[in-house]
Protein backbone atom coordinates (compact mmCIF):
# COMPACT_ATOMS: atom_id res chain seq x y z
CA UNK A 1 38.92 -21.28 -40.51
CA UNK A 2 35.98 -19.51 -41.65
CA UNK A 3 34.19 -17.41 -39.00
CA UNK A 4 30.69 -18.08 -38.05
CA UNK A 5 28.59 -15.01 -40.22
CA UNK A 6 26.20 -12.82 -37.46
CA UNK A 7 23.95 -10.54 -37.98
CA UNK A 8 22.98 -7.51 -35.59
CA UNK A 9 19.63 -5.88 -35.58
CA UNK A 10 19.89 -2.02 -33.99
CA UNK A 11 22.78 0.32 -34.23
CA UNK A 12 22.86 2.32 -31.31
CA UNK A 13 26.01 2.92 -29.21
CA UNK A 14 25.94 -0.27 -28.16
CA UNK A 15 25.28 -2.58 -31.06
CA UNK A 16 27.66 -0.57 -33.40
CA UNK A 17 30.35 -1.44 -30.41
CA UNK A 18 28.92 -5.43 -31.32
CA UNK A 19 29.05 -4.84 -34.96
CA UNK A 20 32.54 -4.01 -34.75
CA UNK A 21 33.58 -5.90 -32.58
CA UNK A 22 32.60 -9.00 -34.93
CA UNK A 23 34.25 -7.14 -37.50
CA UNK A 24 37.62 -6.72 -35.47
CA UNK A 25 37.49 -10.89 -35.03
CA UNK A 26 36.88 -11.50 -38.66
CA UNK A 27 33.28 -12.38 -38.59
CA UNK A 28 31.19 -11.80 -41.61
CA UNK A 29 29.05 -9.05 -40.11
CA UNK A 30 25.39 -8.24 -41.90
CA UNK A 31 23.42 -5.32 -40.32
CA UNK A 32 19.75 -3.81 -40.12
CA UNK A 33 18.64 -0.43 -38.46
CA UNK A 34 15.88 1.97 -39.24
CA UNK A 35 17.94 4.65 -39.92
CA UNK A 36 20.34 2.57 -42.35
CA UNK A 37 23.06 5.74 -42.69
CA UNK A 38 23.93 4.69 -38.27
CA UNK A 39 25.40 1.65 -40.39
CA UNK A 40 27.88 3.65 -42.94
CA UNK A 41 30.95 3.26 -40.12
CA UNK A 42 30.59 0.11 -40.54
CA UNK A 43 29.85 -0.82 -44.00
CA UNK A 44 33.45 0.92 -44.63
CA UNK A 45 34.88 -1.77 -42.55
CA UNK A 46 33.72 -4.26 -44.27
CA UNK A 47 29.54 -5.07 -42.98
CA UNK A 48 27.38 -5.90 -45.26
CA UNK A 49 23.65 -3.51 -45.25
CA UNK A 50 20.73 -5.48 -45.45
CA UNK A 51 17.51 -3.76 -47.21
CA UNK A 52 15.33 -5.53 -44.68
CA UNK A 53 15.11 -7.34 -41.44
CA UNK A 54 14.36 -10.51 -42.98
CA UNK A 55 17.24 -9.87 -44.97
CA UNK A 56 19.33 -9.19 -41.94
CA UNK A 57 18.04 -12.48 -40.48
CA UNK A 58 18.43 -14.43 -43.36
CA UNK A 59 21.74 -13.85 -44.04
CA UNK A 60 23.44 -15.48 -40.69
CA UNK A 61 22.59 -18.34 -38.38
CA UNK A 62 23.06 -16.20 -35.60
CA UNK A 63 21.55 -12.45 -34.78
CA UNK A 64 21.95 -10.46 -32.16
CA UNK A 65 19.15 -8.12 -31.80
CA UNK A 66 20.13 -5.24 -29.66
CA UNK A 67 17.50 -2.32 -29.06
CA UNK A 68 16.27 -0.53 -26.52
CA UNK A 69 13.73 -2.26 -25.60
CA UNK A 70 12.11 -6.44 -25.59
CA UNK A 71 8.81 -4.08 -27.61
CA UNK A 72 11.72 -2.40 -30.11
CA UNK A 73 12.79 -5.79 -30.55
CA UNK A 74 9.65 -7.42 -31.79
CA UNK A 75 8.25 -4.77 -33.71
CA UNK A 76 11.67 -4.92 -35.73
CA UNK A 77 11.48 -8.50 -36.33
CA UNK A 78 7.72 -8.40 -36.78
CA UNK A 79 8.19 -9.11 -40.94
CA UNK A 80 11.42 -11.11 -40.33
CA UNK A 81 11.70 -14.97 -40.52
CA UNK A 82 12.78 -16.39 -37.28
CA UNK A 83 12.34 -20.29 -37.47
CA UNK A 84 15.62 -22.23 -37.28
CA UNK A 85 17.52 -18.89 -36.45
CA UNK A 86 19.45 -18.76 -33.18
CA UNK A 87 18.23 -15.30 -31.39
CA UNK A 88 19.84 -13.64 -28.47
CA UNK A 89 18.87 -10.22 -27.49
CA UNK A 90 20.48 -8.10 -25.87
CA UNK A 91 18.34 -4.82 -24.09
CA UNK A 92 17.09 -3.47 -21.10
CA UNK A 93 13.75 -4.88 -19.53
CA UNK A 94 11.93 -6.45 -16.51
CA UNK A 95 12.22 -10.42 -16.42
CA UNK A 96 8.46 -10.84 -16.93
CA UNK A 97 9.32 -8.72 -20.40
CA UNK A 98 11.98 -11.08 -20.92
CA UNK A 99 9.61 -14.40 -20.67
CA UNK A 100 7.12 -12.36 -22.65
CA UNK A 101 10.28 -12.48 -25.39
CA UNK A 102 10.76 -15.75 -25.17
CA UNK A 103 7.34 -16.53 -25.55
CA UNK A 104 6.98 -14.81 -28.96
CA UNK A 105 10.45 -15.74 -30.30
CA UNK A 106 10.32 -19.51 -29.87
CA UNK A 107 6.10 -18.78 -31.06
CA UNK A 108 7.83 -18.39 -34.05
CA UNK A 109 10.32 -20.58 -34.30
CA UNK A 110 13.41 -19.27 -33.04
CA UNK A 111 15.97 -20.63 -30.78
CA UNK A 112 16.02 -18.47 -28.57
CA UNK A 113 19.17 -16.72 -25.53
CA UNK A 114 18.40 -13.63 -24.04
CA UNK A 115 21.44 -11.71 -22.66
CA UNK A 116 22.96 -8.67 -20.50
CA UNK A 117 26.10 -6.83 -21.31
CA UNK A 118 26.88 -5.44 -17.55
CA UNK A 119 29.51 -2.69 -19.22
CA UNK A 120 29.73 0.37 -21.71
CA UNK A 121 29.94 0.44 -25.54
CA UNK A 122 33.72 0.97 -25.45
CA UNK A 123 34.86 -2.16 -23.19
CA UNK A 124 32.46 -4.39 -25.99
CA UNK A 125 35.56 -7.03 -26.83
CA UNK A 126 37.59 -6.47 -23.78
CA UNK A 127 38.84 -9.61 -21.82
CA UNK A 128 37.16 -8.88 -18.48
CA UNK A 129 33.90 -7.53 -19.94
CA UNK A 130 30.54 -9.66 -18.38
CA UNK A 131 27.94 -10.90 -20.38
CA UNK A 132 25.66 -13.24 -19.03
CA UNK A 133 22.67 -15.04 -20.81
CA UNK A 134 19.72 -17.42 -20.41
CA UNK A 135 17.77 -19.73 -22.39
CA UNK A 136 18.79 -22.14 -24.74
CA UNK A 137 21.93 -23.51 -23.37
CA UNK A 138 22.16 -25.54 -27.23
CA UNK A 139 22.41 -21.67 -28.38
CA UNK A 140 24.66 -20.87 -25.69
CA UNK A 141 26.85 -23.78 -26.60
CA UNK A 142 26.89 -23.80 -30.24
CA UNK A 143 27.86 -20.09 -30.37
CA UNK A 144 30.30 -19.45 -27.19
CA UNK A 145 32.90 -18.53 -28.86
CA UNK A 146 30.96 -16.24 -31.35
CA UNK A 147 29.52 -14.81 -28.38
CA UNK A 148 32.90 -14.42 -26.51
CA UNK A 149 33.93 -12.16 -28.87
CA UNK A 150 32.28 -9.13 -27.24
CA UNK A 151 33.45 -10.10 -23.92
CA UNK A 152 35.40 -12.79 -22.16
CA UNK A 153 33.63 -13.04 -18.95
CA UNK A 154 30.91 -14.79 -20.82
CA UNK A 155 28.42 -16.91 -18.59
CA UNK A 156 25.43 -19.16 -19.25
CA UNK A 157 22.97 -18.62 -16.23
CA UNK A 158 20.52 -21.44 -16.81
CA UNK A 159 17.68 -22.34 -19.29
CA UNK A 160 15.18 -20.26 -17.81
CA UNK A 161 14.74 -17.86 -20.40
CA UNK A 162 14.07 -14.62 -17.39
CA UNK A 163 17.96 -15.11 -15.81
CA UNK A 164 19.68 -12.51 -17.43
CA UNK A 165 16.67 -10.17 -16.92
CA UNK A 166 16.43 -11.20 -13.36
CA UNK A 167 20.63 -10.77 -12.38
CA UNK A 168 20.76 -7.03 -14.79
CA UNK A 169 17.45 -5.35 -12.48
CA UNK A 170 19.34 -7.30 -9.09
CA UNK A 171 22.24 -5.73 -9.63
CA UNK A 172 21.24 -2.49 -11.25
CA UNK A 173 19.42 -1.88 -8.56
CA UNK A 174 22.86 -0.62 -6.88
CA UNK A 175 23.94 1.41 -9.52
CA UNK A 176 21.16 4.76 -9.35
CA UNK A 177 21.31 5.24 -5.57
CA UNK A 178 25.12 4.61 -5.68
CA UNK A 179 25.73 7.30 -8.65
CA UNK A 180 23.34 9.69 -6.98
CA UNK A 181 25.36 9.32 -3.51
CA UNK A 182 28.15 10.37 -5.56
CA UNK A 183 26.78 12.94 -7.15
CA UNK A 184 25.42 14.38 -3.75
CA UNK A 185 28.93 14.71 -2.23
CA UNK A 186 29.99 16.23 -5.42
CA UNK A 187 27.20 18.82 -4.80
CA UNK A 188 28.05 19.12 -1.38
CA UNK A 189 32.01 19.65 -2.28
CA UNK A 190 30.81 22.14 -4.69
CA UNK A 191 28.63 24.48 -2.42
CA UNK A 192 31.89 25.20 -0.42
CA UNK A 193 33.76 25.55 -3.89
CA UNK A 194 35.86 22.41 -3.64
CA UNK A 195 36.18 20.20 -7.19
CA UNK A 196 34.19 16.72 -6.94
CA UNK A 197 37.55 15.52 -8.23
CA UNK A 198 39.10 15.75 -5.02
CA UNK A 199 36.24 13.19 -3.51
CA UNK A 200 37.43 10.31 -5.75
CA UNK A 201 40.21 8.81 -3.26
CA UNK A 202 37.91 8.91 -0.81
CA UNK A 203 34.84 7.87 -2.46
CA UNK A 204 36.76 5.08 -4.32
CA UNK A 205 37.80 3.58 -0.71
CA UNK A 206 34.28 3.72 0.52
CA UNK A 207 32.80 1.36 -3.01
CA UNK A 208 36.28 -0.81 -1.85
CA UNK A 209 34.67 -1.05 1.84
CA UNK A 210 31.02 -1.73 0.48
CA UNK A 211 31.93 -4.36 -1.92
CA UNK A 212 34.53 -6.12 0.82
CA UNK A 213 30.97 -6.51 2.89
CA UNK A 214 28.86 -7.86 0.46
CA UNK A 215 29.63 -11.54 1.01
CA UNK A 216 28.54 -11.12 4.68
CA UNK A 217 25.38 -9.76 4.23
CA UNK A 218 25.15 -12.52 0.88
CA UNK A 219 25.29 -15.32 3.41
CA UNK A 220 23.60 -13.68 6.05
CA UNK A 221 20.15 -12.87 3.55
CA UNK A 222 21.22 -16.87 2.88
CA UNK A 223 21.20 -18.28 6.20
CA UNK A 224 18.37 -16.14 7.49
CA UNK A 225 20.25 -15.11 10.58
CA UNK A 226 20.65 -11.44 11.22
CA UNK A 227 21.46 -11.82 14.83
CA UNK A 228 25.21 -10.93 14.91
CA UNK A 229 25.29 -8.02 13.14
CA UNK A 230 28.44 -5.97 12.26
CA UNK A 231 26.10 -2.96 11.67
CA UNK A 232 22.49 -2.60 12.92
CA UNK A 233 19.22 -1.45 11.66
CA UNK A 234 19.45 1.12 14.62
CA UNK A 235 22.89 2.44 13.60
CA UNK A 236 21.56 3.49 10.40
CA UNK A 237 18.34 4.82 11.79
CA UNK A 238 20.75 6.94 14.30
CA UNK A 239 22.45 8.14 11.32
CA UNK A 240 19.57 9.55 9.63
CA UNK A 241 19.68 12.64 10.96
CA UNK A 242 23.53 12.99 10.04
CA UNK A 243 22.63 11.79 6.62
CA UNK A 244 19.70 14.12 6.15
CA UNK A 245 21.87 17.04 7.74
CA UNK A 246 23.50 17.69 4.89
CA UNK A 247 20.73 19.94 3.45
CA UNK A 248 22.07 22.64 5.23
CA UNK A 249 25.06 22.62 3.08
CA UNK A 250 22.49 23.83 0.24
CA UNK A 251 22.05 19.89 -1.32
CA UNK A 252 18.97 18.61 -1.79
CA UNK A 253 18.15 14.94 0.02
CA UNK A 254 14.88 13.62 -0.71
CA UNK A 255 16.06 11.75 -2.56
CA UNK A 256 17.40 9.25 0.18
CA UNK A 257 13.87 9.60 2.68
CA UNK A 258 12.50 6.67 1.34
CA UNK A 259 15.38 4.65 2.39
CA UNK A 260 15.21 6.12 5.46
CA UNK A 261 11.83 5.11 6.20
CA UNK A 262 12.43 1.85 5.15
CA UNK A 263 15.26 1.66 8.07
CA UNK A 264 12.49 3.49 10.21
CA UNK A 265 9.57 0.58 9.29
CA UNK A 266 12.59 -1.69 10.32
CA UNK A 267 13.37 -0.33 13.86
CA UNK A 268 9.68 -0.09 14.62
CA UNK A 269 8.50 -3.92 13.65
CA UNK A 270 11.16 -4.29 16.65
CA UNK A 271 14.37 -4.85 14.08
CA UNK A 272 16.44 -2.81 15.23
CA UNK A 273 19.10 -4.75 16.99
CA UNK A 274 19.56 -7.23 13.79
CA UNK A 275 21.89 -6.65 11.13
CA UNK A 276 20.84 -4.33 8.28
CA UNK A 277 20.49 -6.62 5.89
CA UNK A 278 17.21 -7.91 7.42
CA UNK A 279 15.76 -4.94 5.19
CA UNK A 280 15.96 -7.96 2.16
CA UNK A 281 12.87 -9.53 4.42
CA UNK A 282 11.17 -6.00 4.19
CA UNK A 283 11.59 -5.78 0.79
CA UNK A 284 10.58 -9.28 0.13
CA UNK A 285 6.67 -8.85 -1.19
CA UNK A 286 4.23 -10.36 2.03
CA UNK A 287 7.58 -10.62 4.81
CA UNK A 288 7.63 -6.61 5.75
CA UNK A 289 6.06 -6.15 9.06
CA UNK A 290 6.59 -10.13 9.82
CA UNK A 291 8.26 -11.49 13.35
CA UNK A 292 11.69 -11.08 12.36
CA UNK A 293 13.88 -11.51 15.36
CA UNK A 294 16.89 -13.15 14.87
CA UNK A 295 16.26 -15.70 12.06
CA UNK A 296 14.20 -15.80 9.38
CA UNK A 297 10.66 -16.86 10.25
């Protein structure tokens, strides 16, 4: 059976891992970049070059447009023809630049998914790999298996257009302060000339611990109740000073003061007995400073 033809629109690291991956499953693969020579790797395996975007676009009933950027994305299909195509993007951006997207693509006639690969260009195709997408669930349908091709854990959201933008900044929120935590303890080990290597069993156990926690605090932020807490907003503001203790090992921590004063706001609105995860109600826009005792007000 013939495979559905695709088209992707930017060859960076990423959609070069796309583009081949179609290629690996026996699509018929047509590409566009700026700099057509990023495309040579695969042309040898079989993709076919188009001169222009509207080529590009032209050429498949499905494109995958995957820049930088939702602004790289339009000004690259500026000149192309979009009505009737089936669009999903596939960049980084806020959820208001995601309904801003939507807004323009379906303005001109597209149908229109928008997308998050939560993984690196090399596990593109692997069975466990996430993607996740919203919009047009008619896209999402039509295309699933096209789509599944670049990774099996491959999940529809819902038709609001903002989902995928709205899950990729949630949970990307965990992954700078997480890396950096890492990085300090590496820079810690490394002042008394021990190899960050040797953190990793450690390290590894403590992500195990965090992420065996996570549906506590889920269905405590849920239920509003942060009155039986297994840690408190006053055991973390005790630990500050341990935390922030470390610059005398020659590492630099300023980076984690603004999380400590958000434990600090916390403890003085009279939190401090309540489970940590009452911070979500701090960081809620209008709720900090609110009468938080044990429930949600």
């Amino acid at each position: 059976m013939r495979k559905t033809p695709v088209t992707v629109v930017g060859l960076g690291s990423m959609g070069s891992a796309l583009a081949g991956a179609f290629l690996a499953a026996g699509h018929p693969t047509t590409l566009w970049n700026r700099t057509a020579s990023k495309a040579d790797p695969l042309v040898a395996r079989g993709a076919r070059l188009a001169a222009t975007a509207d080529d590009a676009v032209r050429a498949s009933p499905l494109t995958i447009a995957c820049l930088t950027t939702y602004e790289d994305t339009r000004a690259a299909l500026e000149a192309a023809s979009l009505t009737g195509r089936a669009l999903v993007t596939l960049n980084s951006g806020s959820p208001v630049e995601a309904r801003r997207m939507a807004e323009w693509a379906t303005g001109r006639g597209a149908r229109y998914l928008d997308g998050a690969i939560k993984n690196v260009p090399s596990a593109v195709g692997a069975p466990d790999t996430l993607l996740y997408y919203g919009g047009d669930k008619t896209v999402f349908d039509e295309h699933r298996e096209t789509l599944r091709v670049l990774g099996g854990d491959t999940v529809h959201l819902g038709e609001e257009t903002d989902l995928a933008a709205l899950y990729e900044t949630a949970v990307g929120g965990t992954l700078l302060p997480a890396l950096v935590g890492f990085f300090q303890g590496a820079a810690a080990l490394r002042s008394r000339g021990l190899e960050a290597e040797t953190l990793l069993p450690y390290a590894t156990k403590w992500f195990e611990m965090i992420i065996s926690v996570l549906p506590m605090y889920a269905k405590e932020i849920d239920s509003g109740d942060y009155s039986d807490p297994a840690a408190s907003v006053n055991i973390f503001h005790a630990g500050a000073a341990a935390d922030l203790g470390l610059a005398e090992e020659g590492v630099d921590v300023g980076w984690q003061r603004p999380m400590h004063d958000l434990v600090r706001q916390a403890a003085e609105a009279g939190h401090g007995d309540l489970s940590i995860a009452v911070l979500t109600e701090l960081l809620s826009v209008g709720v900090a400073g609110s009468s938080t005792t044990g429930t949600r007000p």
